[in-house]
C-alpha atoms as a PDB file:
ATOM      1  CA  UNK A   1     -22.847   8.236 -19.683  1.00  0.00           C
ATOM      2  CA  UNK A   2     -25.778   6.027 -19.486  1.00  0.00           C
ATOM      3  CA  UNK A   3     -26.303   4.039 -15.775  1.00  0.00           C
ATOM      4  CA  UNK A   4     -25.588   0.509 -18.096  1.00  0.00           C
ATOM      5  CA  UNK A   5     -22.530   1.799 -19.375  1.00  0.00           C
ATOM      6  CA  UNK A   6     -21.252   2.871 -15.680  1.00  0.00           C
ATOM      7  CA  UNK A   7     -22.064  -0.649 -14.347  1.00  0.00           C
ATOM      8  CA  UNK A   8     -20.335  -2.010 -17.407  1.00  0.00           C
ATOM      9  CA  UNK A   9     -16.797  -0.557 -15.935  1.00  0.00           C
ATOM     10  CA  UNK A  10     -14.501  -1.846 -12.958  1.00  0.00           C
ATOM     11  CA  UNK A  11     -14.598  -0.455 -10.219  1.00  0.00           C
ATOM     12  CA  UNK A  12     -11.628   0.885  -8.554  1.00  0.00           C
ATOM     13  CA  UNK A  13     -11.196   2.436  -4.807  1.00  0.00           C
ATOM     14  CA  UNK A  14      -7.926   4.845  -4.674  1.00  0.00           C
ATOM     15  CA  UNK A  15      -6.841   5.711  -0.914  1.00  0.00           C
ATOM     16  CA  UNK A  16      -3.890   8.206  -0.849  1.00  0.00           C
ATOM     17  CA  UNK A  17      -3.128  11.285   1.513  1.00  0.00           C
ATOM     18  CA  UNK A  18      -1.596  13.148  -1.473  1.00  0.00           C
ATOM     19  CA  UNK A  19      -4.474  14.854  -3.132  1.00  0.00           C
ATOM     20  CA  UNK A  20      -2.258  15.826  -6.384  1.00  0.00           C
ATOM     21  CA  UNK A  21      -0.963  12.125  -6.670  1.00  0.00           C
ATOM     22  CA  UNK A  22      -5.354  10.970  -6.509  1.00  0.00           C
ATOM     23  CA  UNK A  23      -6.195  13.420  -8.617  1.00  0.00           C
ATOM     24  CA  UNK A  24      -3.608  12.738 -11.245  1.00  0.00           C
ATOM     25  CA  UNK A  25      -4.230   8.586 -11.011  1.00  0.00           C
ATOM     26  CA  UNK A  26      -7.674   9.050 -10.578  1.00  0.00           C
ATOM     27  CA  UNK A  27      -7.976  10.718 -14.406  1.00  0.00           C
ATOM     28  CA  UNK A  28      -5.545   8.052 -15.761  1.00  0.00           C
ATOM     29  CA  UNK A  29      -7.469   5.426 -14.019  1.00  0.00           C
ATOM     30  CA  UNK A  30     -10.752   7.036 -15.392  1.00  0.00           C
ATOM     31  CA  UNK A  31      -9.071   7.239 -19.001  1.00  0.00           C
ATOM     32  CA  UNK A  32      -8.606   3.394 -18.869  1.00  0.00           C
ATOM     33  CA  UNK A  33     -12.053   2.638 -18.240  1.00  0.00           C
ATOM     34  CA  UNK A  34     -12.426   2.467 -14.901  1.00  0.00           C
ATOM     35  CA  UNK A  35     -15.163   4.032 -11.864  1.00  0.00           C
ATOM     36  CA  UNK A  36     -12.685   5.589  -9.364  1.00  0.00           C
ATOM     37  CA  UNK A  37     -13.699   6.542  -6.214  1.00  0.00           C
ATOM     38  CA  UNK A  38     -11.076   8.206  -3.781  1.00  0.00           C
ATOM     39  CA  UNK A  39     -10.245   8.132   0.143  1.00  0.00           C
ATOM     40  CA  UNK A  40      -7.747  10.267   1.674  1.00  0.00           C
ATOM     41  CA  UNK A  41      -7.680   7.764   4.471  1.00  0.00           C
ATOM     42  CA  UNK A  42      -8.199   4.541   6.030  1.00  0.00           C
ATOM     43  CA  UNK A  43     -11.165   5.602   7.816  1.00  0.00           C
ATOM     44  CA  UNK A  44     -12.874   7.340   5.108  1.00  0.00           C
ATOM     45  CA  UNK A  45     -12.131   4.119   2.517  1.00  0.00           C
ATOM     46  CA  UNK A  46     -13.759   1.878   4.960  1.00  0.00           C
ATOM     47  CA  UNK A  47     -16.938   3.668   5.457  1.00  0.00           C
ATOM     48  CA  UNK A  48     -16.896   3.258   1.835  1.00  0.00           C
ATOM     49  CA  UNK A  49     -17.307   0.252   1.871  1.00  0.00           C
ATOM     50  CA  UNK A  50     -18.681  -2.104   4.949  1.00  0.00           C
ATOM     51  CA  UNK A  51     -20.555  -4.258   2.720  1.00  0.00           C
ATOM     52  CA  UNK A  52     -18.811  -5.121  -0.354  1.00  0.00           C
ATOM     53  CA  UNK A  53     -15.425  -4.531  -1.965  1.00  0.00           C
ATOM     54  CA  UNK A  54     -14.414  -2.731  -4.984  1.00  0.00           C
ATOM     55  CA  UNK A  55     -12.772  -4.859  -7.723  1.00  0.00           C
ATOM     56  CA  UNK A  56      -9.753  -2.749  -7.813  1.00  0.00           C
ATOM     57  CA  UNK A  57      -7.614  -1.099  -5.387  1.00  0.00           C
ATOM     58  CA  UNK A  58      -4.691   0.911  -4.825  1.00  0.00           C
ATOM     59  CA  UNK A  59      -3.798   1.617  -1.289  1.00  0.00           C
ATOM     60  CA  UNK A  60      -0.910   4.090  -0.221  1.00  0.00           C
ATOM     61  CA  UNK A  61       0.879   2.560   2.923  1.00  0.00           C
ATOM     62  CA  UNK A  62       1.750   5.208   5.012  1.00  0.00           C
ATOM     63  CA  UNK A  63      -1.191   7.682   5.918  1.00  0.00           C
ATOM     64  CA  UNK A  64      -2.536   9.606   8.646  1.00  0.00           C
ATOM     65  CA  UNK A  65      -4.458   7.184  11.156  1.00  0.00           C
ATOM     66  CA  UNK A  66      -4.247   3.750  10.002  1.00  0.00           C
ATOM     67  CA  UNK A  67      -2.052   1.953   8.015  1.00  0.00           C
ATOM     68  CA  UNK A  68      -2.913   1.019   4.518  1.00  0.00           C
ATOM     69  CA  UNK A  69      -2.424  -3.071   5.683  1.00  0.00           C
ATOM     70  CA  UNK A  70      -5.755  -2.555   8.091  1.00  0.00           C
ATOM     71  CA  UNK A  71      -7.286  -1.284   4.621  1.00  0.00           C
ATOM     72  CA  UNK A  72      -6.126  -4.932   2.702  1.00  0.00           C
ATOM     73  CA  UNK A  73      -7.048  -6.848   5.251  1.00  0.00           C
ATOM     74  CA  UNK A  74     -10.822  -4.835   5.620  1.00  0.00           C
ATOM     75  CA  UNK A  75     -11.003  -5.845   1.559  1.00  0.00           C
ATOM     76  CA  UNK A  76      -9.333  -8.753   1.296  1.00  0.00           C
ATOM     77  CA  UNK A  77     -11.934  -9.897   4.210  1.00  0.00           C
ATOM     78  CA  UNK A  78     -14.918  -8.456   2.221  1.00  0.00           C
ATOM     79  CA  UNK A  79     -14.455  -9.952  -1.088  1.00  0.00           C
ATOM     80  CA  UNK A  80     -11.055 -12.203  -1.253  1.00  0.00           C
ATOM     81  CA  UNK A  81     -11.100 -11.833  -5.397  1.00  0.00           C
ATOM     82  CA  UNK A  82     -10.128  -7.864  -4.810  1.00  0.00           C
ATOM     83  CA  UNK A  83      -7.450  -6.706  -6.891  1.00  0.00           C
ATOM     84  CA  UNK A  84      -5.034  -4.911  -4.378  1.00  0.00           C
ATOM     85  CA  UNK A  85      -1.916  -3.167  -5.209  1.00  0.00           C
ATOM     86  CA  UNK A  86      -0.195  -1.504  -2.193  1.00  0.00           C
ATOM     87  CA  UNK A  87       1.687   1.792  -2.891  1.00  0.00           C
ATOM     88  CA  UNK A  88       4.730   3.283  -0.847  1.00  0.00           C
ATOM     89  CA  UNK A  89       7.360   6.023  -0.953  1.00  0.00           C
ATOM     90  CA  UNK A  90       8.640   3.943   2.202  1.00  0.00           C
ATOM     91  CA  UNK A  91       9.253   0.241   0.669  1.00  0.00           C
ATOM     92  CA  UNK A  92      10.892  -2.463   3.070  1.00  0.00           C
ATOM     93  CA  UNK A  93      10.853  -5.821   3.042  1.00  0.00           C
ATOM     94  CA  UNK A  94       8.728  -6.370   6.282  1.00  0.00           C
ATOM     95  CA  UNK A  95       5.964  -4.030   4.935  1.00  0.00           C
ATOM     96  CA  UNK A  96       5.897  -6.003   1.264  1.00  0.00           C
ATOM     97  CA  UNK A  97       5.742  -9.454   3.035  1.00  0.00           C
ATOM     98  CA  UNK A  98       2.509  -8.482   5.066  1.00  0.00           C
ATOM     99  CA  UNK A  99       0.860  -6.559   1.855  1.00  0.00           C
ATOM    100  CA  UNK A 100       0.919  -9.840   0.369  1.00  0.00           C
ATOM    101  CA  UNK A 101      -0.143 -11.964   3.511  1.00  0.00           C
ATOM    102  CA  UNK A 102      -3.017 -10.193   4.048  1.00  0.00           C
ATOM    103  CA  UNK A 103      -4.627 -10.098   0.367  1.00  0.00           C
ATOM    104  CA  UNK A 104      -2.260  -7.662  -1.826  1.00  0.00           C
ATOM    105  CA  UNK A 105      -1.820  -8.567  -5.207  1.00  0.00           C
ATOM    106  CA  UNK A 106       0.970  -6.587  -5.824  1.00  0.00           C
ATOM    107  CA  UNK A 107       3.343  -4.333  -3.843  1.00  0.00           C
ATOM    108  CA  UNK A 108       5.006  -1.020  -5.584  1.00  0.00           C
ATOM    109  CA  UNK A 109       7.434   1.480  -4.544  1.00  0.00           C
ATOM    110  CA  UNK A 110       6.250   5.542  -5.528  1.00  0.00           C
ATOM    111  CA  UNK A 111       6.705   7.272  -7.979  1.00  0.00           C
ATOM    112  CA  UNK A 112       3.963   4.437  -9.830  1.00  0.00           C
ATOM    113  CA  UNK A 113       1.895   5.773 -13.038  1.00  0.00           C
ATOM    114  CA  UNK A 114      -0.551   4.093 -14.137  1.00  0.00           C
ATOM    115  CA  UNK A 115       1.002   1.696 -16.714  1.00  0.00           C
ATOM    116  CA  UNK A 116       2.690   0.333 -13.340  1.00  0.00           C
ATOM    117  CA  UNK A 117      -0.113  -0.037 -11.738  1.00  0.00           C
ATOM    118  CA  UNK A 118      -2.119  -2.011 -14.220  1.00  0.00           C
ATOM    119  CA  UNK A 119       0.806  -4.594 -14.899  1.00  0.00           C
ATOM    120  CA  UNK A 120       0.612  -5.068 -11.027  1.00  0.00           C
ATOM    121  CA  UNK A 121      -3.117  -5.691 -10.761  1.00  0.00           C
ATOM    122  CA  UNK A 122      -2.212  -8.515 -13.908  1.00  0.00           C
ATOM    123  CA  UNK A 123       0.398  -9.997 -11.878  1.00  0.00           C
ATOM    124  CA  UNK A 124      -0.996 -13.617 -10.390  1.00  0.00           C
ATOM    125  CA  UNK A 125       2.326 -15.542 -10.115  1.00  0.00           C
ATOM    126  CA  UNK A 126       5.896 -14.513  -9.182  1.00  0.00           C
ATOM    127  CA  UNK A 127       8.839 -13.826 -11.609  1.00  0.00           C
ATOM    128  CA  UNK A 128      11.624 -16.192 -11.725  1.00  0.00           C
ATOM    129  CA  UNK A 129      14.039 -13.592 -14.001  1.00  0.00           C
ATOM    130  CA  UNK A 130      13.701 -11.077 -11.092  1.00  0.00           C
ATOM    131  CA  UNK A 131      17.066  -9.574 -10.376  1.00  0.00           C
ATOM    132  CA  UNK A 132      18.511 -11.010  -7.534  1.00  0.00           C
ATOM    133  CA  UNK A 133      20.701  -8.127  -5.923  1.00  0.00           C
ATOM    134  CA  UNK A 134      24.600  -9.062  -5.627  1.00  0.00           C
ATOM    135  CA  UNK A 135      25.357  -6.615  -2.799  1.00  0.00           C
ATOM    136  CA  UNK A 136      24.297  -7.553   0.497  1.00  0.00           C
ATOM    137  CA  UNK A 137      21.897  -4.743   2.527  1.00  0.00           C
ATOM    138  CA  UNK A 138      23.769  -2.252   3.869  1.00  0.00           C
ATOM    139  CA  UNK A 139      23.493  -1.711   7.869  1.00  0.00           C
ATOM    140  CA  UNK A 140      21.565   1.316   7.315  1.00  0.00           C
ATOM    141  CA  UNK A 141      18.867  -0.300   5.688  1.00  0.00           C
ATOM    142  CA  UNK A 142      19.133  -3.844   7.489  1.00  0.00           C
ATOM    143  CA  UNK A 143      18.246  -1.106  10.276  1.00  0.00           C
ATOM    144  CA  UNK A 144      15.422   0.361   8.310  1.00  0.00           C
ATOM    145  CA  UNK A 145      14.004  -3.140   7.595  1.00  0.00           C
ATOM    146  CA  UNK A 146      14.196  -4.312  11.426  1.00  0.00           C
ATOM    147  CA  UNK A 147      12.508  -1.253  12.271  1.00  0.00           C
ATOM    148  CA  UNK A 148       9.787  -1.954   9.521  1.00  0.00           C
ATOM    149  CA  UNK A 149       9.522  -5.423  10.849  1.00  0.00           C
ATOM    150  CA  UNK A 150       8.964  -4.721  14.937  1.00  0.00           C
ATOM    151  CA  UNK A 151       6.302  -1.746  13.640  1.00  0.00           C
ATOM    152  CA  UNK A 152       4.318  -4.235  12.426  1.00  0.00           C
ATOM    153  CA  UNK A 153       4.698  -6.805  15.319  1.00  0.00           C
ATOM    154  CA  UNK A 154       2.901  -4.188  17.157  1.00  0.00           C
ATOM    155  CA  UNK A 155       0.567  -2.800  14.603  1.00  0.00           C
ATOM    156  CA  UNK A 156       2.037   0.387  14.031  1.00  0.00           C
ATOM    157  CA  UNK A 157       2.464   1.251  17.576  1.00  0.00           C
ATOM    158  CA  UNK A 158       5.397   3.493  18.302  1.00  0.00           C
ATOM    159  CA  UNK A 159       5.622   3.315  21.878  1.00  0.00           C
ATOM    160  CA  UNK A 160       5.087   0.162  21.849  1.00  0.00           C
ATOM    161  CA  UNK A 161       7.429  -0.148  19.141  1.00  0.00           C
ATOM    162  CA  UNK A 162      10.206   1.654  20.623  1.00  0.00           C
ATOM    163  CA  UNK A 163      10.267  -0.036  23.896  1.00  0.00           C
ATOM    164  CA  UNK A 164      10.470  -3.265  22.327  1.00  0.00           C
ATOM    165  CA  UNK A 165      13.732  -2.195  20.274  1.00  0.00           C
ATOM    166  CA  UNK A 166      14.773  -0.146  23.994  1.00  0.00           C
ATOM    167  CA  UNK A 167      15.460   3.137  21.928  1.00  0.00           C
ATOM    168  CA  UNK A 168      13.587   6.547  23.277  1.00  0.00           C
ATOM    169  CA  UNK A 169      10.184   7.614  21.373  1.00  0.00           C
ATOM    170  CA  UNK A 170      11.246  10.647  19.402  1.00  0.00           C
ATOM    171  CA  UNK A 171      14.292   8.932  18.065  1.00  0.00           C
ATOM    172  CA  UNK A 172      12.360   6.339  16.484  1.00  0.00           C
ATOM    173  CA  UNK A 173       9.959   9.077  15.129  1.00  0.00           C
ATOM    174  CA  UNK A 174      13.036  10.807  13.533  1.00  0.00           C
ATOM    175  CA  UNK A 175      14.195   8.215  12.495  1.00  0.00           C
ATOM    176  CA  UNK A 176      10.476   6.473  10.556  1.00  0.00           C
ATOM    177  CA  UNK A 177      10.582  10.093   8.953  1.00  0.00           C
ATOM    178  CA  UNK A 178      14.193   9.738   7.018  1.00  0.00           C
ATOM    179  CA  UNK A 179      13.798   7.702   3.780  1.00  0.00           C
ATOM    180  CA  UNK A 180      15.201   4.239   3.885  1.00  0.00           C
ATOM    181  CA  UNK A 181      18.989   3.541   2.392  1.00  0.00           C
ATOM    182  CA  UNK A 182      18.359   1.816  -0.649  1.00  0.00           C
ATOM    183  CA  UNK A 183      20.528  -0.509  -0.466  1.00  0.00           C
END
């Protein structure tokens, strides 16, 4: 591939702790027409870029080290026309709402292939035909989402975190590491 035809594609940054899940998106991505470079973290994504943003994104949530939100905010700060989609096997309400405040286009729960991820990136307005669930949350997961919430008040600090909800350390570790009811 010629250096014209490289500068020709998009560029897309990938930032996920599961190497099979990178790999695998990173070829689809590649197939589409896209330059795909990956991070395994926040860290390593940032020293990626300190001076200019990709055009594309797709940041996991939950990694080692930082959270994927410092990552949005890092490119949303850089270059404000980024295309962000924010990945999670953990979804909740708390953590969508900040994706978007801080510069996320789009907000998926995992499994996402790549189809998924493209219709996000296209996504500029809200849907009015989204299904509005008839079943209120259930307590489990009204628990979940207050947990989600208070996380982020204090930036992914669990000490901090679990003193402010007066629960013990390690039983708010056990319980960030259960999946979320879905409903």
């Amino acid at each position: 591939m010629t250096q014209e035809s490289l500068q020709d594609q998009p560029s897309m940054l990938l930032v996920d702790d599961d190497e099979v899940f990178t790999q695998v998106l990173q070829k689809a991505m590649q197939k589409r027409g896209f330059l795909v470079q990956v991070a395994h973290n926040v860290a390593e994504a940032m020293a990626m870029y300190v001076d200019e943003s990709p055009e594309y994104a797709v940041i996991d949530l939950r990694m080692p080290g930082d959270s994927g939100l410092a990552l949005v905010r890092h490119l949303h700060q850089l270059d404000n026309q980024t295309r962000i989609v924010v990945l999670t096997g953990y979804a909740s309400i708390a953590t969508a709402v900040e994706a978007v405040k801080l510069g996320a286009t789009h907000y998926l729960a995992k499994p996402a292939d790549a189809d998924q991820v493209l219709a996000a990136f296209e996504r500029t307005e809200g849907d009015v035909n989204a299904p509005v669930p008839e079943n209120a949350l259930s307590v489990n997961r009204m628990e979940w989402e207050h947990i989600q919430r208070v996380l982020q008040e204090h930036d992914g600090n669990i000490s901090a975190t679990a003193r402010s909800l007066n629960m013990h350390r390690r039983t708010l570790q056990r319980k960030l590491n259960k999946h979320p009811a879905r409903k």
